[in-house]
Protein backbone atom coordinates (compact mmCIF):
# COMPACT_ATOMS: atom_id res chain seq x y z
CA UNK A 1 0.00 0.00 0.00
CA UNK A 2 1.38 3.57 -0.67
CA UNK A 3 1.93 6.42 1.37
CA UNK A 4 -0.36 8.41 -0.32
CA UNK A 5 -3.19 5.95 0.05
CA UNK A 6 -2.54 5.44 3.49
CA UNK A 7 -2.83 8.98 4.05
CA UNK A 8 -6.13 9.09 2.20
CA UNK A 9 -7.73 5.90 4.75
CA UNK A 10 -6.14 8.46 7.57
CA UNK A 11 -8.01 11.14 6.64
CA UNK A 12 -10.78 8.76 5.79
CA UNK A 13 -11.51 8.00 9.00
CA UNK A 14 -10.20 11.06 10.86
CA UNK A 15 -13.37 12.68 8.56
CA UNK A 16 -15.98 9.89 9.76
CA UNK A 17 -14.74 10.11 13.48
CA UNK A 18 -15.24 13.86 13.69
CA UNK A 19 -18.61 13.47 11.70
CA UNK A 20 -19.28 11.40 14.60
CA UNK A 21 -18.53 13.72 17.53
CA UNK A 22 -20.22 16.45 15.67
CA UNK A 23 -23.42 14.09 15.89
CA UNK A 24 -23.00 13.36 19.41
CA UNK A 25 -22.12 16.81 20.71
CA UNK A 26 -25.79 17.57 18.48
CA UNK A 27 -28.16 14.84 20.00
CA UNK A 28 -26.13 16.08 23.30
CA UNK A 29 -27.33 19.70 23.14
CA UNK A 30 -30.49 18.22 22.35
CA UNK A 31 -30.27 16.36 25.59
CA UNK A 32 -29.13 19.29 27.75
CA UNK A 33 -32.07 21.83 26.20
CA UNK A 34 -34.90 19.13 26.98
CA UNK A 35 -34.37 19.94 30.35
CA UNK A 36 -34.80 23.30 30.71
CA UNK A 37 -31.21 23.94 31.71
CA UNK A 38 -29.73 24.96 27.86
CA UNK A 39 -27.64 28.00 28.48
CA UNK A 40 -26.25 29.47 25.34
CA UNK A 41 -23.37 31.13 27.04
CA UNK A 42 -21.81 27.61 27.79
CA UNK A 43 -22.04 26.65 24.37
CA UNK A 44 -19.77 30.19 23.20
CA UNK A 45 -17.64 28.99 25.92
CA UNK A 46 -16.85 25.87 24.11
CA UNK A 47 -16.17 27.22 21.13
CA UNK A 48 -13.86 29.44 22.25
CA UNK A 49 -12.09 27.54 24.42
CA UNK A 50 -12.02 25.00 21.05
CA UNK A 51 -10.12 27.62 19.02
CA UNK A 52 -7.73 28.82 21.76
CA UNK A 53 -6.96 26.04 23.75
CA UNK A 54 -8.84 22.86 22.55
CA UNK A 55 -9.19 20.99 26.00
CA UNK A 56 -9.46 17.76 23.89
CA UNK A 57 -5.48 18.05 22.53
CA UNK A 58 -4.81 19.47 26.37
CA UNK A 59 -5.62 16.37 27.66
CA UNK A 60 -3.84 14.55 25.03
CA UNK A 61 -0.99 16.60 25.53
CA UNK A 62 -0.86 16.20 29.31
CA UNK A 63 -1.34 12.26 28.94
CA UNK A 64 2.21 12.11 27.10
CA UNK A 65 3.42 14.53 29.73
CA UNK A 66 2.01 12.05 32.68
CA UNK A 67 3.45 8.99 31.32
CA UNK A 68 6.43 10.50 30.22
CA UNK A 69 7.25 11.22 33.72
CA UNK A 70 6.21 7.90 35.08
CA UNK A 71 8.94 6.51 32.44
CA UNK A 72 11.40 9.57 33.62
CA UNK A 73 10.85 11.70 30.40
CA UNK A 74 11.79 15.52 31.56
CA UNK A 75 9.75 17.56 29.35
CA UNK A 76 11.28 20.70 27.60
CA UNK A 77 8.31 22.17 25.52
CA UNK A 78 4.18 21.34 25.22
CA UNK A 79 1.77 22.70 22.79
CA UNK A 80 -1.72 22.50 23.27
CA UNK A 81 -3.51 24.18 20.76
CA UNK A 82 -2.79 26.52 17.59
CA UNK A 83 -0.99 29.33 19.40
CA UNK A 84 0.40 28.80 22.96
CA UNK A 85 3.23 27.12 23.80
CA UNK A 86 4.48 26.30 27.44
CA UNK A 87 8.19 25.71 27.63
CA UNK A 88 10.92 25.00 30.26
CA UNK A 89 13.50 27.40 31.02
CA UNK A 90 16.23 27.64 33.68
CA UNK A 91 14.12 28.98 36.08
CA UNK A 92 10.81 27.56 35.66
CA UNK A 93 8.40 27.60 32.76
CA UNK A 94 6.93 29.81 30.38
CA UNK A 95 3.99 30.38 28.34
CA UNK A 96 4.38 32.36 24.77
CA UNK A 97 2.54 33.23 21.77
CA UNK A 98 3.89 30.21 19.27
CA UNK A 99 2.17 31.18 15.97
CA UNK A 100 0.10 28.54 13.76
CA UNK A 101 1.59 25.32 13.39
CA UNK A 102 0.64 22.63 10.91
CA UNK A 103 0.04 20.65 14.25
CA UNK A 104 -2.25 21.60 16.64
CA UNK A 105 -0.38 19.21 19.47
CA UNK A 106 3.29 18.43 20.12
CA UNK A 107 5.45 17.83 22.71
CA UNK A 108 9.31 17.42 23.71
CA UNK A 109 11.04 15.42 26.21
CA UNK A 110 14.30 14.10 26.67
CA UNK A 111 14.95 10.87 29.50
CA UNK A 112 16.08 12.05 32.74
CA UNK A 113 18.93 9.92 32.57
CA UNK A 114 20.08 6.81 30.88
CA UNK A 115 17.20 4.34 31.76
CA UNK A 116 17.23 0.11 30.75
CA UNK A 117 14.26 0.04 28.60
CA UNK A 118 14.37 3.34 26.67
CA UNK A 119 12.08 1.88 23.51
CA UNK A 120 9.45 0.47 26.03
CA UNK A 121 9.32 3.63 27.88
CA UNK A 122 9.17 6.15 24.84
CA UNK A 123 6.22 3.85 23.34
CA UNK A 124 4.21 4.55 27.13
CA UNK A 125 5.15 8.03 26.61
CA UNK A 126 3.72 7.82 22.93
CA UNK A 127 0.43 6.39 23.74
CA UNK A 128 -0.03 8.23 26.66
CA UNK A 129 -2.30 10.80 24.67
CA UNK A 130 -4.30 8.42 23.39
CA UNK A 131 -5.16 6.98 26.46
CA UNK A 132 -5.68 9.73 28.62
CA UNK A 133 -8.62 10.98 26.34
CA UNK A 134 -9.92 7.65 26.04
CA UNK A 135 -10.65 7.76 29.68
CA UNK A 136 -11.70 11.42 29.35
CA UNK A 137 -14.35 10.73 27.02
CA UNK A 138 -15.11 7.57 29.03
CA UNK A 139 -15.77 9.49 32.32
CA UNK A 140 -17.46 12.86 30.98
CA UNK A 141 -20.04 10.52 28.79
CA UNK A 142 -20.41 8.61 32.13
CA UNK A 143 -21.17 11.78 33.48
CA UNK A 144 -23.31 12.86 30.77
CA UNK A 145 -25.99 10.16 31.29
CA UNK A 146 -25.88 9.94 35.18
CA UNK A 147 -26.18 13.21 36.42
CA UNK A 148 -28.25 16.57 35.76
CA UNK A 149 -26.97 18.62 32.87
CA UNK A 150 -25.49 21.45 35.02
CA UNK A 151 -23.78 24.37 32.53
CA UNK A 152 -20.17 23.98 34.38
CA UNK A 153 -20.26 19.99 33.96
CA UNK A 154 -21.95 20.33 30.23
CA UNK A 155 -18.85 22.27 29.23
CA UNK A 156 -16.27 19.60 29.94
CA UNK A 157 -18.54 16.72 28.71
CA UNK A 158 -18.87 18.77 24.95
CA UNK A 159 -15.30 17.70 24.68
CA UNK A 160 -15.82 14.09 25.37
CA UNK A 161 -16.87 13.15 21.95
CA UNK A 162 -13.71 15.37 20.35
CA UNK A 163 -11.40 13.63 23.06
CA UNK A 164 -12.18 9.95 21.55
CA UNK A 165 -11.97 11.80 18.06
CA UNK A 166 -8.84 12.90 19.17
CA UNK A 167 -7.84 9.62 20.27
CA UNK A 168 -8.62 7.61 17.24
CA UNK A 169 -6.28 10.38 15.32
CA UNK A 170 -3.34 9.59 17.16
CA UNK A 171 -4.14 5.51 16.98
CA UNK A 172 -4.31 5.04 13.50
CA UNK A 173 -0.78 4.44 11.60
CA UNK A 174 -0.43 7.13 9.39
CA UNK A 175 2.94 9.54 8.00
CA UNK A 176 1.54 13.10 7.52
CA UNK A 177 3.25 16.19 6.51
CA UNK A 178 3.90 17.21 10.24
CA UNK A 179 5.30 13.58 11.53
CA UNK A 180 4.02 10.20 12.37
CA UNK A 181 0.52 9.49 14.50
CA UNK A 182 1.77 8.17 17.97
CA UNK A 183 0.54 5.10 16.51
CA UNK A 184 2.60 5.26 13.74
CA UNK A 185 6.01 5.50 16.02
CA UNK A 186 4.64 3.03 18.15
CA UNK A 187 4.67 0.45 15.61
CA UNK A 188 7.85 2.03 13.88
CA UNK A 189 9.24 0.94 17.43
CA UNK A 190 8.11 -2.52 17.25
CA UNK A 191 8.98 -2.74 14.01
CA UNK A 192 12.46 -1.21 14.21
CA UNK A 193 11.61 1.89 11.04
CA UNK A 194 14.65 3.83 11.11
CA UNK A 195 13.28 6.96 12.36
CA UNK A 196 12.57 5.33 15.20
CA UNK A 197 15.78 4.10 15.64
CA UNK A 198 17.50 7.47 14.85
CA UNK A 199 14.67 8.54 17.69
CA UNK A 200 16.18 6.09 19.65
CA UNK A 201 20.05 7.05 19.65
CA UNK A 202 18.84 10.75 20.49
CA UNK A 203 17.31 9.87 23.45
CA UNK A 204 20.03 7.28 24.42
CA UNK A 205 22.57 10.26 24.09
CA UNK A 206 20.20 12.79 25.84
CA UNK A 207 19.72 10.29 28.93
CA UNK A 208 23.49 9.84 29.58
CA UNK A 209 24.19 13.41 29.25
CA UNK A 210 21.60 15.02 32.28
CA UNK A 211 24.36 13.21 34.12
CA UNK A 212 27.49 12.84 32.62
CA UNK A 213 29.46 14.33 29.99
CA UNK A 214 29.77 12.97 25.99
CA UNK A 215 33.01 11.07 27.17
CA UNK A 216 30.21 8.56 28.46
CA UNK A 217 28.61 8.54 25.03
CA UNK A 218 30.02 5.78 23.02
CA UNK A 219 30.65 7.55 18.98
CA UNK A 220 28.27 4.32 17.60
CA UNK A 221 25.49 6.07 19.51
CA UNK A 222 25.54 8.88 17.06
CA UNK A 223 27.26 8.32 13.94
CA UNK A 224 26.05 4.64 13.30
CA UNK A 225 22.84 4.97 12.60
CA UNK A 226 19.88 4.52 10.23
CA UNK A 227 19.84 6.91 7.09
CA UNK A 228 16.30 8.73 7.17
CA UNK A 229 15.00 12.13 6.11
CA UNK A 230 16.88 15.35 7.08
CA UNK A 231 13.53 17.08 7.44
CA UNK A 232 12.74 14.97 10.49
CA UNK A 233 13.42 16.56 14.48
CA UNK A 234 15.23 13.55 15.07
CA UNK A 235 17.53 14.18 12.33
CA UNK A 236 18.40 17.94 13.58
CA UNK A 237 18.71 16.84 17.41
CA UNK A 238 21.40 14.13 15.92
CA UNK A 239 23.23 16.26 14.14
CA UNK A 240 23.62 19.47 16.91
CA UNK A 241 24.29 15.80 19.21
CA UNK A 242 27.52 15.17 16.57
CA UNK A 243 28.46 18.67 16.35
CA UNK A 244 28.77 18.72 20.36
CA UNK A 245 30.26 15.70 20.58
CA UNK A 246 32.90 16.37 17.96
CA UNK A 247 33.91 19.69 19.50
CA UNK A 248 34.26 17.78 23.34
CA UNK A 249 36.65 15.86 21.54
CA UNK A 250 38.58 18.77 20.17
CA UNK A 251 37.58 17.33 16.12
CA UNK A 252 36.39 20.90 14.95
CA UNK A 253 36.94 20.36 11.14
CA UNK A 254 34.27 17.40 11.67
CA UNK A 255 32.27 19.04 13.68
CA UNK A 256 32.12 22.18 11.57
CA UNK A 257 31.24 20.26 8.34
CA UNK A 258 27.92 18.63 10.89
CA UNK A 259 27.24 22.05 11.92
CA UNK A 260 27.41 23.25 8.13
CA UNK A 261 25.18 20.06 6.95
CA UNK A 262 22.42 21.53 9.63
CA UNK A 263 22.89 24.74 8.09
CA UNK A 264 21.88 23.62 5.01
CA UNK A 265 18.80 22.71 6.41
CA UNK A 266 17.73 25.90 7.89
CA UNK A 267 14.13 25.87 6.11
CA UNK A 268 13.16 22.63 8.72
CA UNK A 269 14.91 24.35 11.64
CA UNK A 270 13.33 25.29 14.75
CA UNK A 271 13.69 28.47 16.23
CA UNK A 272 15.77 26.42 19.21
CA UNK A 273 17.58 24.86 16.61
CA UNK A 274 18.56 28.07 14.95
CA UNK A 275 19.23 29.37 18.29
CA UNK A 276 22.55 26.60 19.12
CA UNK A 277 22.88 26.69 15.24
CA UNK A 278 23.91 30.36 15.96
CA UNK A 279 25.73 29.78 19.13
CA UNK A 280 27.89 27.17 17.68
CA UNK A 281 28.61 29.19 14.19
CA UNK A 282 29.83 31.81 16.75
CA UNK A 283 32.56 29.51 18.33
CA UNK A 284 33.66 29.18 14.90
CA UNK A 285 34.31 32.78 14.25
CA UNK A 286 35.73 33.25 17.48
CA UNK A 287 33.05 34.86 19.09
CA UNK A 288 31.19 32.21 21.29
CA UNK A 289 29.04 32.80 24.11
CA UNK A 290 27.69 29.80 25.91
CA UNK A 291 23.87 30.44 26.61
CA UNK A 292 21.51 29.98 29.50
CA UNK A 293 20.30 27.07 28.32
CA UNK A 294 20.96 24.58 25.40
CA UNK A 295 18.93 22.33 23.49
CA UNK A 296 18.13 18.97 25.33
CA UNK A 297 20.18 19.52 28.40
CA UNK A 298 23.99 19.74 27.11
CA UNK A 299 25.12 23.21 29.38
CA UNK A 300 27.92 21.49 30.82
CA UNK A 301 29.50 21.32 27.27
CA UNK A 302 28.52 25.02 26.87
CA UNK A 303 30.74 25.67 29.89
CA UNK A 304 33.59 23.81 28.77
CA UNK A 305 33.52 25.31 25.71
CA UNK A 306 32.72 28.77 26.93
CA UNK A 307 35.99 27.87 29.47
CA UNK A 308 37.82 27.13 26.08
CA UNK A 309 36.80 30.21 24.46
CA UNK A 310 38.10 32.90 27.60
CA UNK A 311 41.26 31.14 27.72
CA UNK A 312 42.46 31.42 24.61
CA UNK A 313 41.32 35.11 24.05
């Protein structure tokens, strides 16, 4: 079967499943006005709250952050609608105007430290969305049928039928133009796809570091690996990963012609990767200046090198 008509059963059913919830959030006005207790104000609620901050991909969004701390994933950034963005900073979080993204949801995490088990535990973390507004949906319908229709409680059971919407989404296997479904990577771990597995080595290299330095990170980790697409995240984390390790190791040409091969794919960057892109192009031309804070939780390089820079100045 082809990519393109796998994407076209995706959207298939993505289509059908919001159809759905549509139907059901209907028949549930219906419901709610039958008894005398329809308030229209509720309703605007809802739709605001579905443009701004969609509680549906909230709750997906906090069920990978949940897991992924009950398999010792230390999140870094979480989006949770079209806009907003909450992100981790040295000293605390933040929450910041993001712009429109192709994807309404997305998260990024790095393991607390090197952990037995990483593929199990980033597959948890992967289908933690999914389940957390499975049980959503579960409870609020619950809800829905055993209690009065009060406005406050009608609100967060109009997002039940979007949270098992939501959840079907992520379930179903499919490659789209902003990544892979979580069920896509899950079975891309099973399976061994080499994104995955380029996934894999990131997070393997990301562990060991929140505790030690690269000279714990053995080279295979990083340089033998799967070849996939350079547009993937994966792709950029491994390659500012090589360029890092290179320069602990004092090989600058090599890690120059990395940083230069990231460069070239500035179009796909992130505005953290252009951030350490820009930080490390500086060390090149003499003028670093380690930062607060570096991608995936490297700043004891950043000292070193920053140590580096001042004493030969």
């Amino acid at each position: 079967m082809s990519g393109r008509t796998k994407r076209t059963i995706y959207h298939t059913v993505v289509l059908t499943a919001w159809v759905a919830a549509l139907v059901a959030l209907a028949f549930m006005i219906v419901g709610w006005y039958a008894e005398r207790s329809y308030s229209p104000w509720v309703l605007f609620a809802v739709a605001l709250t579905f443009v701004l901050l969609p509680i549906h991909i909230f709750v997906h969004e906090l069920g990978h952050a949940l897991f992924g701390a009950a398999c010792g994933m230390r999140f870094f950034s979480v989006r949770a609608g079209l806009f907003f963005m909450l992100e981790r900073k040295a000293r605390g979080f933040r929450l910041r105007f993001a712009g429109v993204s192709e994807s309404a949801g997305e998260s990024m995490f790095c393991p607390k430290r090197a952990y037995p088990h990483l593929r199990e535990r980033f597959a948890a973390t992967a289908l933690g969305g999914a389940v957390c507004d499975l049980v959503y949906a579960a409870v609020f319908a619950a809800l829905y049928f055993a209690l009065p229709h009060a406005p406050a409680l009608f609100f967060f059971e109009a997002f039940a039928p979007f949270c098992l919407c939501e959840a079907v989404a992520a379930l179903f296997p499919a490659q789209l133009p902003a990544g892979k479904t979580d069920g896509a990577v899950v079975l891309g771990l099973g399976k061994g796809d080499p994104e995955e597995l380029v996934a894999l080595s990131v997070l393997t290299a990301q562990g060991i570091l929140c505790g030690k330095t690269f000279a714990a990170v053995p080279r295979e980790t990083l340089f033998s690996v799967p070849v996939v697409r350079e547009d993937l995240r994966a792709f950029h984390a491994l390659l500012l990963l090589r360029v890092q390790f290179l320069l602990f190791y004092g090989e600058e040409k090599e890690a120059e012609k990395q940083l230069a091969r990231l460069e070239g794919l500035f179009e796909y960057l992130t505005e953290e990767d252009l951030a350490c892109v820009r930080r490390y192009r500086g060390y090149f031309g003499g003028d670093f200046q380690a930062g607060e804070e570096t991608l995936f939780g490297v700043r004891a390089l950043e000292a070193q090198l920053s140590e580096k820079t001042k004493s030969s100045a």
